[in-house]
Protein backbone atom coordinates (compact mmCIF):
# COMPACT_ATOMS: atom_id res chain seq x y z
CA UNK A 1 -64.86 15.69 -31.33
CA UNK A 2 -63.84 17.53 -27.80
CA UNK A 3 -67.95 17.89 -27.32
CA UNK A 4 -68.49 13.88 -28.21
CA UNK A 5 -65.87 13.14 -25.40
CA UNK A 6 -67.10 14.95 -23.17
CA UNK A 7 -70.72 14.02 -23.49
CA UNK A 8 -69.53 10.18 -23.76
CA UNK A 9 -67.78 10.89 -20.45
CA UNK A 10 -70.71 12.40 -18.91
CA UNK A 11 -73.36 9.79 -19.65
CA UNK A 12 -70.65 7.49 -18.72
CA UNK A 13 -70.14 8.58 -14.64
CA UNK A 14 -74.19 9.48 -15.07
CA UNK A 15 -74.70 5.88 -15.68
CA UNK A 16 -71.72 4.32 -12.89
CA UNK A 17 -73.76 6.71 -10.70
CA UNK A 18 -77.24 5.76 -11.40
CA UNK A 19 -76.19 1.72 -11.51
CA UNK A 20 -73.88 2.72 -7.99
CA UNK A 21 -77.24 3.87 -6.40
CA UNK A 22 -79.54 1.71 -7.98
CA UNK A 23 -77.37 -1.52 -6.01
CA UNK A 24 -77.57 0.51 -2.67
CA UNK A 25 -81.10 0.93 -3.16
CA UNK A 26 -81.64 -2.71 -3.88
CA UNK A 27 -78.99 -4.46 -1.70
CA UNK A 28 -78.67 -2.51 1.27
CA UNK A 29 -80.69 -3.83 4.14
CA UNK A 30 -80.76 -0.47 6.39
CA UNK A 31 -82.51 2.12 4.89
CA UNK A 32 -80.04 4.85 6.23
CA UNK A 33 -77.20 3.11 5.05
CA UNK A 34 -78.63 2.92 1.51
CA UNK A 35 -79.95 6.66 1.64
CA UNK A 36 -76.61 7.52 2.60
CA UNK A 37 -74.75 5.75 -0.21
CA UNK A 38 -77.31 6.82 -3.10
CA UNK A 39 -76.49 10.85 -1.94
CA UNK A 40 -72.85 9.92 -2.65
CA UNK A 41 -73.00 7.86 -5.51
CA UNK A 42 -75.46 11.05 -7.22
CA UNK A 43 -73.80 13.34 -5.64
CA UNK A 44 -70.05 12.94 -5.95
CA UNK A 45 -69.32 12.22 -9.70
CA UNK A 46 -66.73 9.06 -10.10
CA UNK A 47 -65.56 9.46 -6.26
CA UNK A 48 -68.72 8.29 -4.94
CA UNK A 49 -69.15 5.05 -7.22
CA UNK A 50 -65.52 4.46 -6.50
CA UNK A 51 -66.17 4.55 -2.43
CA UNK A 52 -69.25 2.72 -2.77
CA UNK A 53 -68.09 -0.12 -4.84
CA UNK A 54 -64.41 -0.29 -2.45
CA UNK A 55 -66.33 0.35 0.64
CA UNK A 56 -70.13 0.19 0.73
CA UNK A 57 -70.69 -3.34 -0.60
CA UNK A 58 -69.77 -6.53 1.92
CA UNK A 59 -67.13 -7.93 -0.49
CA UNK A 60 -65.56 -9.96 1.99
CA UNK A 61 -68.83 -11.92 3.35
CA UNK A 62 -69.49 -12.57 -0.58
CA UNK A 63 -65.69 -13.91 -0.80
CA UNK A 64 -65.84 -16.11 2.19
CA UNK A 65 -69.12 -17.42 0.79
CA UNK A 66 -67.93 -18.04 -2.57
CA UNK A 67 -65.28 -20.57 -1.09
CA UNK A 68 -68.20 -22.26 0.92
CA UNK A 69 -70.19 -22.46 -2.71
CA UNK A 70 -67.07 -23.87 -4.24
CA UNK A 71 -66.17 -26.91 -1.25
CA UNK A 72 -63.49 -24.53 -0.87
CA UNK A 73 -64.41 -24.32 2.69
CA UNK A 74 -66.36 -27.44 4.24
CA UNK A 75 -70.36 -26.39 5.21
CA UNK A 76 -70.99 -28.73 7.76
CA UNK A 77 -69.92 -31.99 10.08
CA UNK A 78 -70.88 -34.81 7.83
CA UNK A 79 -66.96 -35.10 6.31
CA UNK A 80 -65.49 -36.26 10.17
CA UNK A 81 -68.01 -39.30 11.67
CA UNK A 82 -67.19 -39.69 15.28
CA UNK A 83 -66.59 -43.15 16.92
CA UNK A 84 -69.34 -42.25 19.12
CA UNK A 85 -71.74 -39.39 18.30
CA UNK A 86 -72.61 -37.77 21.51
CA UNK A 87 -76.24 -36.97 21.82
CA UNK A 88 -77.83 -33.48 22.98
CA UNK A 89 -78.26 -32.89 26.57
CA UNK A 90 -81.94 -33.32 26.88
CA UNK A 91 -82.49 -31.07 29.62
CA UNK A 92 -81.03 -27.81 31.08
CA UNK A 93 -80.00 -27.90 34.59
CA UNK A 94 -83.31 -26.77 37.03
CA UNK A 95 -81.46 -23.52 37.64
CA UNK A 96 -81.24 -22.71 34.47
CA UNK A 97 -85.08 -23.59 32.67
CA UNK A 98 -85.97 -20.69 32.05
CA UNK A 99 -83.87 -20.49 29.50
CA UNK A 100 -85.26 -23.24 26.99
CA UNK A 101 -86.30 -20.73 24.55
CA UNK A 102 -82.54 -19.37 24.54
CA UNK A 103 -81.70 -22.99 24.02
CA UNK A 104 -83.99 -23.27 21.44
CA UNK A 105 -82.62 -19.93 19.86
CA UNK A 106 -78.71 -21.53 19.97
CA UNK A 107 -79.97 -24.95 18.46
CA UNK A 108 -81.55 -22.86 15.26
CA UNK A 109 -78.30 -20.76 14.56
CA UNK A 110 -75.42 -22.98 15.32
CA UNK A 111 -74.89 -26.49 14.01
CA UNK A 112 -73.22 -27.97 16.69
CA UNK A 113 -74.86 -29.72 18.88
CA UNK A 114 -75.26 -28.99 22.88
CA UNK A 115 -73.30 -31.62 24.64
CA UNK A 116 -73.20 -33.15 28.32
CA UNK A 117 -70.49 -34.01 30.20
CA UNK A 118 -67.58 -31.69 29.93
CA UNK A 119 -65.17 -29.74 32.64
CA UNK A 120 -63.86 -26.81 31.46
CA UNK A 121 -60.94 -25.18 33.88
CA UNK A 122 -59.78 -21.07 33.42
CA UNK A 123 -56.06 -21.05 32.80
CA UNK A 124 -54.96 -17.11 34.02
CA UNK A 125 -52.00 -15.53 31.91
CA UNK A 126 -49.33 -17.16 30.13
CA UNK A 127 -47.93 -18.58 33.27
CA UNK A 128 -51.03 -21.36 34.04
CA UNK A 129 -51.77 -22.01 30.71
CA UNK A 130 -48.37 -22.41 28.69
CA UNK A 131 -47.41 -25.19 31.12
CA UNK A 132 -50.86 -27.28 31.35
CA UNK A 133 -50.49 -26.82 26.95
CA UNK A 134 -47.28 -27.89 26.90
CA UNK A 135 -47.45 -30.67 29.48
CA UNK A 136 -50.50 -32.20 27.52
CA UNK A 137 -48.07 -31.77 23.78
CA UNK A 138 -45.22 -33.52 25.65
CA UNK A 139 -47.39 -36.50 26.56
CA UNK A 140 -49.35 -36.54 23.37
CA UNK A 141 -49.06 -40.27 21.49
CA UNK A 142 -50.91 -40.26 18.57
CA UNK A 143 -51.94 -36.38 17.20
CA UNK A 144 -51.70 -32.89 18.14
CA UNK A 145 -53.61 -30.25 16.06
CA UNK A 146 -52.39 -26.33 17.27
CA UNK A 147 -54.43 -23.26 15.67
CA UNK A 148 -53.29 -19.91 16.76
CA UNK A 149 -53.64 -15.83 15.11
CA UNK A 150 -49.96 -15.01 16.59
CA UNK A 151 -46.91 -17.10 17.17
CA UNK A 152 -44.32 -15.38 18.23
CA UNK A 153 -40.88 -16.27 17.47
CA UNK A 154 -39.87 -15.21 21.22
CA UNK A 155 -38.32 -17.57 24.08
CA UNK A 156 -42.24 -18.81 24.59
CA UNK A 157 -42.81 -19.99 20.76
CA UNK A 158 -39.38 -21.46 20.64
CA UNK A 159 -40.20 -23.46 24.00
CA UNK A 160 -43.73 -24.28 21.76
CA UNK A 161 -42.04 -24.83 18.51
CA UNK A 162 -39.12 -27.47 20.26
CA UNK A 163 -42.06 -29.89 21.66
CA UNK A 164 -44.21 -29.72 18.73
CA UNK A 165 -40.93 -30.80 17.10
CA UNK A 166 -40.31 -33.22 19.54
CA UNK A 167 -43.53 -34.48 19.60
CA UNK A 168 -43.31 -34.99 15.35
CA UNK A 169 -39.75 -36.64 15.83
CA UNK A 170 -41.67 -39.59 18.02
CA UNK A 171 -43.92 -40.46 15.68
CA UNK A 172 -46.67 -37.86 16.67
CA UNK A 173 -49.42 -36.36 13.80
CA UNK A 174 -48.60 -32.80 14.24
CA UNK A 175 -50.69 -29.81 12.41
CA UNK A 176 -49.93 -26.23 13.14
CA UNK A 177 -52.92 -23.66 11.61
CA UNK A 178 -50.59 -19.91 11.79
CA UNK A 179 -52.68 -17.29 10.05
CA UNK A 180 -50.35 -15.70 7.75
CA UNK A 181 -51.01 -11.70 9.21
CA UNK A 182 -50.86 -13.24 12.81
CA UNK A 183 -47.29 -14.48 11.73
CA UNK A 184 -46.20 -11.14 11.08
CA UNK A 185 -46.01 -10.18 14.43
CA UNK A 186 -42.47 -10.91 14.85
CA UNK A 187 -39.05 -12.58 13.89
CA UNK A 188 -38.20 -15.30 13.23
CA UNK A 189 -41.90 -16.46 12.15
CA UNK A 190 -43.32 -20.16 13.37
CA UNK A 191 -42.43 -21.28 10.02
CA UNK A 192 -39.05 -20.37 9.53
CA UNK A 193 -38.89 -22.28 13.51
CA UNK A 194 -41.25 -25.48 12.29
CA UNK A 195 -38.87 -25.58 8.95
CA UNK A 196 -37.35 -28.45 7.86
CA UNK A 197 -39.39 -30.75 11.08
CA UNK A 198 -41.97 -33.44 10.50
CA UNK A 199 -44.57 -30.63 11.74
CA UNK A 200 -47.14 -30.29 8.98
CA UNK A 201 -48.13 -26.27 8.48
CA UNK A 202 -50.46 -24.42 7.20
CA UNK A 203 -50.72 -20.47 6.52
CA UNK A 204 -53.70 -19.66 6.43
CA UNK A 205 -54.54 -17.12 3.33
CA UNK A 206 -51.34 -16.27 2.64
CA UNK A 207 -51.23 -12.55 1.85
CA UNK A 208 -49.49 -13.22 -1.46
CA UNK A 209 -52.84 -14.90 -2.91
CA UNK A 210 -54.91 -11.55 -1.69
CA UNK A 211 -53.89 -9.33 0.71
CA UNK A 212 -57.00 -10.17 3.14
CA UNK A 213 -56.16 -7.65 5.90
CA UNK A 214 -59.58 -9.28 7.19
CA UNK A 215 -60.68 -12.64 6.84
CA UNK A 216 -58.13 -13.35 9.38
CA UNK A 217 -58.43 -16.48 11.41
CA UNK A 218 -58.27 -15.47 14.95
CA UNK A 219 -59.36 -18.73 16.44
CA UNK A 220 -57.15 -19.85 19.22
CA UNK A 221 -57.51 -23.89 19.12
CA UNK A 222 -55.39 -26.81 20.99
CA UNK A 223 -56.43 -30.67 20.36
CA UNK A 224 -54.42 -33.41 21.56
CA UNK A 225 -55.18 -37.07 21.12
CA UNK A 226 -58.54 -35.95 19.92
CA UNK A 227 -59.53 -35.97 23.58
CA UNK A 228 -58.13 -33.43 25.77
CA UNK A 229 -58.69 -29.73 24.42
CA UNK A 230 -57.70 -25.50 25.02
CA UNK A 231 -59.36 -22.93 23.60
CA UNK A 232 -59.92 -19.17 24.30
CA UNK A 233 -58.87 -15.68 23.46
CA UNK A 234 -54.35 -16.31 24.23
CA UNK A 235 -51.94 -16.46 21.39
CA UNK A 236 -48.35 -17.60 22.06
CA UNK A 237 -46.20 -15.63 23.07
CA UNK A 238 -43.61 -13.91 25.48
CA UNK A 239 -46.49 -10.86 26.23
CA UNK A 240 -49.11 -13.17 27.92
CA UNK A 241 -45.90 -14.30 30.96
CA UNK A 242 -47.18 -11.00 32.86
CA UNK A 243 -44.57 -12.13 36.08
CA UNK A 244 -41.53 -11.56 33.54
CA UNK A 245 -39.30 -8.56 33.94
CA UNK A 246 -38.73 -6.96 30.66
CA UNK A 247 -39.54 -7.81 27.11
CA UNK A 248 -42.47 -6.88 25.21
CA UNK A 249 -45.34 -4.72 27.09
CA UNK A 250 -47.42 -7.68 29.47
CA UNK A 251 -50.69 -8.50 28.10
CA UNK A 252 -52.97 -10.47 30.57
CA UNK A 253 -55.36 -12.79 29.50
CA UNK A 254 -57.13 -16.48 30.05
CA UNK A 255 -57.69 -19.18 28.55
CA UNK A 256 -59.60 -22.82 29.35
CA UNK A 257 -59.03 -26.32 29.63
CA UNK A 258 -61.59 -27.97 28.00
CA UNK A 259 -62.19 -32.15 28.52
CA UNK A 260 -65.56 -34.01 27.86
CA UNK A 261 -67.13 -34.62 24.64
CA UNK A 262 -67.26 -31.00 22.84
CA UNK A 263 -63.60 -31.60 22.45
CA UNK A 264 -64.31 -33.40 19.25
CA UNK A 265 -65.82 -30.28 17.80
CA UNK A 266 -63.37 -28.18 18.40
CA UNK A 267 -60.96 -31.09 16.08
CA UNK A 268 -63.54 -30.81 13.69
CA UNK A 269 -63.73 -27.12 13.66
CA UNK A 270 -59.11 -27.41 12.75
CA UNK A 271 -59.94 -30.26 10.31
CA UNK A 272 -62.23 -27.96 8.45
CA UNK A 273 -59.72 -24.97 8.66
CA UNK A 274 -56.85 -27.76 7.65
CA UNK A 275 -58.91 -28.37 4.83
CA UNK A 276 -59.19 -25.15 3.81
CA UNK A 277 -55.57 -24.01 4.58
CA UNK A 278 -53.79 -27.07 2.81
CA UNK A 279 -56.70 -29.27 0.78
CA UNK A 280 -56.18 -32.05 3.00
CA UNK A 281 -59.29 -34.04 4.33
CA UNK A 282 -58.21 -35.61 7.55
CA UNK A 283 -61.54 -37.82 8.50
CA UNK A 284 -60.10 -40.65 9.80
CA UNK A 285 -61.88 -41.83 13.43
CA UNK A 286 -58.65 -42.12 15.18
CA UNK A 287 -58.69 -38.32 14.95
CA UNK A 288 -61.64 -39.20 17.02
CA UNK A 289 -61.74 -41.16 20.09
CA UNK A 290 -65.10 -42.34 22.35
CA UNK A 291 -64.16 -39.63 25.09
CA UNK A 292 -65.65 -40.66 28.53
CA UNK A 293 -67.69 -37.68 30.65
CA UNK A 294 -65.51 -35.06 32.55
CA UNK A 295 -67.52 -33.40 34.28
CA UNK A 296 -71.25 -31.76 34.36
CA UNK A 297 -70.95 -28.71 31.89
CA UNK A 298 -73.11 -28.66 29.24
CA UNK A 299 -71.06 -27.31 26.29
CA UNK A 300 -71.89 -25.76 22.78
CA UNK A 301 -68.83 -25.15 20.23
CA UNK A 302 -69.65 -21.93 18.19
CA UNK A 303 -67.56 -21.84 15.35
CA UNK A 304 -68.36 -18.20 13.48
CA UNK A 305 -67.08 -16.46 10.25
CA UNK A 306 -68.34 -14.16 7.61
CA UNK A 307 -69.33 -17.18 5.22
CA UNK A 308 -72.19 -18.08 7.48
CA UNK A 309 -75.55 -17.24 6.05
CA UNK A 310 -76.54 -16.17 10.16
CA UNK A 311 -73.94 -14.56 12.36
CA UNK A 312 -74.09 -17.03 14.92
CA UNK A 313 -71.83 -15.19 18.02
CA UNK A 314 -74.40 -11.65 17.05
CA UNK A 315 -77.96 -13.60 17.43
CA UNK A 316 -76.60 -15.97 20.77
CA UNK A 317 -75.38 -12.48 22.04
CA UNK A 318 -78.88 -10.77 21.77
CA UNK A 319 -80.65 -13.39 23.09
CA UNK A 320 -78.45 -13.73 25.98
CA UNK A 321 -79.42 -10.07 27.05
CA UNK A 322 -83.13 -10.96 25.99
CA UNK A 323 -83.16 -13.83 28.54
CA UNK A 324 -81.38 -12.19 31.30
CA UNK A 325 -83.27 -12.02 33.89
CA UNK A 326 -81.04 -10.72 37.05
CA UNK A 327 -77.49 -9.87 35.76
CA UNK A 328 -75.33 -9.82 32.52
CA UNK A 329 -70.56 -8.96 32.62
CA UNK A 330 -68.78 -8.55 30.55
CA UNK A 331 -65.37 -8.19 29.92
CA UNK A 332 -63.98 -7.10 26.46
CA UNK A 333 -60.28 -5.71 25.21
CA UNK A 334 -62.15 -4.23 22.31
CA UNK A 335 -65.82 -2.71 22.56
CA UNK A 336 -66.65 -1.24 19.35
CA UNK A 337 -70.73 -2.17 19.17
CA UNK A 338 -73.30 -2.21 16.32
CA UNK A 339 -76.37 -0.10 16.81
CA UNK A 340 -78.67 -3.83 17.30
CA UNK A 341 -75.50 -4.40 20.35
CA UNK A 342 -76.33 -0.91 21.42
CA UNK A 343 -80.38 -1.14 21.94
CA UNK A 344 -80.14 -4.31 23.50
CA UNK A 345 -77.87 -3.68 25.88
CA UNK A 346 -80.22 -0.48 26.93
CA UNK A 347 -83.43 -2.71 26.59
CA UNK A 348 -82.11 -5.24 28.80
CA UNK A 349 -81.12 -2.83 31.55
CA UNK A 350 -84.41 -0.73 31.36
CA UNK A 351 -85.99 -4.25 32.23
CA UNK A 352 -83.99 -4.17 35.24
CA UNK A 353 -81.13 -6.68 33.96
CA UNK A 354 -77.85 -5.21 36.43
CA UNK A 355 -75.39 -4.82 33.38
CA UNK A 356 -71.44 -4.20 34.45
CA UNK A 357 -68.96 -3.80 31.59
CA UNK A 358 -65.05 -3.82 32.24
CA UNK A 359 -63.04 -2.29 29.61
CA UNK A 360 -58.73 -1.65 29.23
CA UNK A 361 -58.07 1.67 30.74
CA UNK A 362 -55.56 1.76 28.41
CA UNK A 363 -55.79 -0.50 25.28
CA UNK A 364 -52.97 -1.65 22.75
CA UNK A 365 -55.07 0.27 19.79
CA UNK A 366 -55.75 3.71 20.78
CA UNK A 367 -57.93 4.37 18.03
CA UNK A 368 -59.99 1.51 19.01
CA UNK A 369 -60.21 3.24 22.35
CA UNK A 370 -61.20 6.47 21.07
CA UNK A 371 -63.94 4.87 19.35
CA UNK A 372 -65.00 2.47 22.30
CA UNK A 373 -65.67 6.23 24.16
CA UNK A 374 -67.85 7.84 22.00
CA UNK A 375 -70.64 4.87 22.75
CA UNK A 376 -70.38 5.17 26.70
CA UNK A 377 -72.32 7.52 27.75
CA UNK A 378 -75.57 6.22 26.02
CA UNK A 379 -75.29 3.17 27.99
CA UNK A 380 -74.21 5.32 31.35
CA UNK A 381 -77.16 7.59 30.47
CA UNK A 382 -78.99 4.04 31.01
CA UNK A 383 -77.61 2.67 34.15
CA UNK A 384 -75.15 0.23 32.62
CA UNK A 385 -72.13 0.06 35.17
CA UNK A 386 -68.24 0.73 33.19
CA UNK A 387 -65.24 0.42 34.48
CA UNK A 388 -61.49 0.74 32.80
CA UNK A 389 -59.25 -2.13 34.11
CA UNK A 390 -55.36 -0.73 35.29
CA UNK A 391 -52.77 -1.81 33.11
CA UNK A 392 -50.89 -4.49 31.72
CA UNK A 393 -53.78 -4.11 28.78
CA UNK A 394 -56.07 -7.49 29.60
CA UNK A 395 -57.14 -9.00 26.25
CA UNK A 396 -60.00 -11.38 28.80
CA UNK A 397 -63.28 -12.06 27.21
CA UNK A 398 -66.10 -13.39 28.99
CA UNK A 399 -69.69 -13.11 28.78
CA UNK A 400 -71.71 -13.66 31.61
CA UNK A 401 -75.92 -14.52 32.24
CA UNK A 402 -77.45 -14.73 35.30
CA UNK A 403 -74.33 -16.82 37.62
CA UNK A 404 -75.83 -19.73 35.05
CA UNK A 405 -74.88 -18.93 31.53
CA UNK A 406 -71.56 -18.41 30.31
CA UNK A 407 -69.49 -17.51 26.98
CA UNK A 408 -66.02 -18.02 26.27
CA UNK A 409 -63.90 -17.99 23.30
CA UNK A 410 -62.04 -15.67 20.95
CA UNK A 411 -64.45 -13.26 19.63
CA UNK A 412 -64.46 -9.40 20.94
CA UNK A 413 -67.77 -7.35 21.05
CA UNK A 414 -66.48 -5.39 18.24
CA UNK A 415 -67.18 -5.89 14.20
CA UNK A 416 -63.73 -7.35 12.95
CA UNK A 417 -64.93 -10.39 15.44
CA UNK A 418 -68.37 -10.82 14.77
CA UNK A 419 -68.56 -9.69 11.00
CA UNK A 420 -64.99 -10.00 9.54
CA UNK A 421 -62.83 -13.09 10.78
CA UNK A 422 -63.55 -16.42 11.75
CA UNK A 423 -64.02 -16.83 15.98
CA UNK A 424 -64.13 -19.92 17.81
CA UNK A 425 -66.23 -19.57 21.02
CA UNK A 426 -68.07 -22.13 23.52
CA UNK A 427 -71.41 -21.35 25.19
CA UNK A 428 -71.61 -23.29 28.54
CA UNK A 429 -74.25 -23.72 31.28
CA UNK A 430 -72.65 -24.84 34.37
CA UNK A 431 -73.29 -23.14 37.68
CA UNK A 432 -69.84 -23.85 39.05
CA UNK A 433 -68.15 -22.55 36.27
CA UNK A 434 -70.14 -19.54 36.10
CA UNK A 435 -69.27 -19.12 39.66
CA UNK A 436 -65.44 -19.04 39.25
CA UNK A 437 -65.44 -16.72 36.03
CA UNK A 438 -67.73 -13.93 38.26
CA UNK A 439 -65.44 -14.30 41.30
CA UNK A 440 -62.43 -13.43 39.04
CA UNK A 441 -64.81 -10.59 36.96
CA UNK A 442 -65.96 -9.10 40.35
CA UNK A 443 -61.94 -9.42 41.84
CA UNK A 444 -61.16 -6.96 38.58
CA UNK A 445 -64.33 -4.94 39.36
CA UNK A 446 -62.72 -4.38 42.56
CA UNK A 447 -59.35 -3.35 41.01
CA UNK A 448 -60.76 -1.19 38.16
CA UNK A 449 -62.18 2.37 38.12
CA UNK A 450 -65.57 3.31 37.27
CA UNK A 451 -66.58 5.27 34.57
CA UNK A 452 -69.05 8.26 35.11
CA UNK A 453 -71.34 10.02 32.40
CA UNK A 454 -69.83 13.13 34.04
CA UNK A 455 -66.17 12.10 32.36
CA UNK A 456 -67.35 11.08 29.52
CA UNK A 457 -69.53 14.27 28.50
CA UNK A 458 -67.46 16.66 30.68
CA UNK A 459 -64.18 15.09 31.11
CA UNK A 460 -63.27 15.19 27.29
CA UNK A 461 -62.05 18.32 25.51
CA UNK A 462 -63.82 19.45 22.24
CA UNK A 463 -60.49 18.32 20.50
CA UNK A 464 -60.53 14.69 22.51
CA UNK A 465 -64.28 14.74 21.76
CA UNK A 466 -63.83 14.75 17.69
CA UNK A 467 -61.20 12.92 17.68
CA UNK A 468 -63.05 10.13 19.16
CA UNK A 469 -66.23 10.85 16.92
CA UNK A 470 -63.59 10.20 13.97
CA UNK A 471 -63.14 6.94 15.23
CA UNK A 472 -66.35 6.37 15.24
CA UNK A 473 -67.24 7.13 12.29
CA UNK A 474 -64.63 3.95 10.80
CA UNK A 475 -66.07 1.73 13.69
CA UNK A 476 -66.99 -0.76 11.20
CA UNK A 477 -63.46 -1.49 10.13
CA UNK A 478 -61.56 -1.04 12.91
């Protein structure tokens, strides 16, 4: 009987092996990745089936998908008719035809559409952009629709909390979007603030139904009236008032104004994410308003997450450095990049593309750090330019082609943002506010130090050196 157990056994982890590898073999799309996988799964007995199946298979891209499959999660625009559809700028400015093709490219992959007349204004740190967001909630009259990762329960999300309240008390339509992980981030939570108010909330996956640690909704979105708008990469919170004395460590950061007519995508994009969150379908057109021209930006809303089919922020990324044709910054808080990121970034400088990359000297996840260093010096080795911004850690993203081209949002140049939560992020050609967004890059150029291949190679210890390659190695789940 012992000898019939232990043969059933065997054929038992020969065939969880054999069906582990045989899925690698069939599913993975990199051939190194599935080589890889199949030597584990043959190779380690149980353990290797067990790591493949936990973490060799995208689970969570086949999760968020399921919900899109189900209506779960809405697939397109059709569900909230406008009052006025805008129509697609026909034309890109002169300065900027060269880049029809990348045009073309953004217009295959994202299903918003490329809009005319908007103004978008940069809002530095907590201290210009809490007042202009709370200014435009106080004078809200008919709806205010708030999405946000973190919400702290500090003096700065009380001061939030009070006028969405107030706001709801006069007769206001107020939805808050809090992603339930976000929420965690301190005491009391939004919810226990927003309890017992007219404010409508939603958590969004609740870690009870789950425990998605990704998945997470990091989109930072403000819509009043349907016609006045503030998006970007700043949660709320006490950390982003950098002038304070004390507190919580200062985390700079900016985030945008946004007027015009892509302001009714980004209330589409929250309606969608309402719908998900609580199951209600909010399509009614006072939600949204004929909003007159603001300004001369043309404006794309890029609204990204793992249950797309094409990872929208990836492909608009690597066709920005295809396109380049004089100069491509960047500033990220987290720079963890795929091998595609990686090659790009190289090919576009060997054309002759001047690439300049500022980084947090010291960031708020060290491990992230360690791993950011252990891709450096193949882009030094190239001629890309690096430099690590002083402290307070700056959580700024921008993304910057050719003083004509620029992209703004939430999403980092790391994999949690473009594989593993859902981003909100607006592509914009406007000269002017390329302009402003390079004099403040090339002001923290100024203040930053730069990085040589010399300290990377050199400067690191053998310890500091595999420590860092650790990091690396769990780049795509950091």
């Amino acid at each position: 009987m012992d000898h019939v157990l232990q043969v059933l056994l065997f054929c038992s982890l020969a065939a969880l092996a054999l069906l582990s590898a045989g899925h690698a073999l069939l599913m993975k799309r990199d051939p190194r990745s599935a080589l890889g996988w199949i030597v584990v799964c043959l190779t380690l007995p149980f353990l290797g089936p067990l790591l493949y199946w936990s973490m060799g298979i995208n689970s969570i891209s086949r999760k968020a998908r399921q919900w899109l499959e189900s209506g779960r999660r809405l697939a397109g625009w059709e569900k909230f008719p406008l009052s006025n559809e805008p129509q697609s700028a026909s034309t890109l400015p002169p300065t900027a035809a060269y880049l029809n093709e990348f045009r073309a490219l953004s217009d295959r992959v994202v299903s918003s559409r490329l809009v005319p007349g908007n103004r978008i204004v940069p809002l530095e740190n907590g201290e210009h952009a809490y007042p202009a967001m709370l200014d435009a909630i106080n004078s809200a009259t008919r709806s205010i629709n708030l999405s946000t990762y973190i919400f702290d329960g500090d003096a700065t999300g009380r001061r939030f909390a009070d006028a969405l309240m107030a706001a709801a008390a006069r007769g206001v339509a107020v939805r808050v979007i809090i992603d339930s992980l976000g929420e965690k981030y301190s005491r009391p939570t939004v919810c226990t603030l927003l309890k017992g108010s007219p404010v409508k909330v939603g958590r969004f996956l609740p870690l009870r139904q789950g425990g998605y640690i990704n998945l997470r909704n990091h989109r930072k979105i403000l819509v009043v009236d349907g016609c006045r708008g503030f998006t970007g990469g700043m949660n709320i919170g006490d950390r982003h008032l950098v002038e304070r004395q004390g507190g919580p460590p200062a985390v700079k950061d900016m985030h945008f104004l946004v007027e015009g007519q892509v302001v009714s995508d980004l209330q589409r994009t929250f309606l969608k994410d309402w719908y998900f969150v609580t199951g209600e379908l909010v399509k009614d057109k006072d939600f949204f308003p004929v909003i007159a021209p603001a300004g001369n930006a043309l404006v794309r809303a890029v609204s990204d997450g793992p249950d797309k089919d094409l990872r929208k922020l990836t492909w608009i990324i690597m066709g920005a450095l295809s396109f380049a044709r004089k100069r491509i910054l960047i500033m990220t808080p987290y720079f963890i990049p795929e091998r595609p990121l990686v090659s790009a970034l190289i090919t576009a400088a060997l054309r002759g593309v001047e690439i300049t990359m500022v980084l947090p000297a010291k960031n708020n996840l060290p491990y992230v750090h360690w791993a950011s260093r252990s891709y450096l010096w193949e882009l030094l080795q190239h001629g890309i330019r690096i430099y690590y911004q002083p402290p307070p850690f700056v959580h700024t993203k921008m993304f910057l082609m050719d003083s004509t081209w620029s992209l703004i949002g939430s999403a980092n140049l790391d994999p949690r943002s473009l594989r593993l939560n859902f981003e909100f992020n607006l592509e914009i050609y406007d000269a002017d506010f390329s302009r402003q967004l390079t004099d403040k890059f090339m002001a923290a150029v100024t203040a930053s130090r730069r990085v040589t291949i010399e300290e990377v190679d050199f400067g690191r210890s053998l310890p500091v050196k595999i420590r860092d390659g650790l990091a690396k190695l769990f780049s795509p789940y950091l």
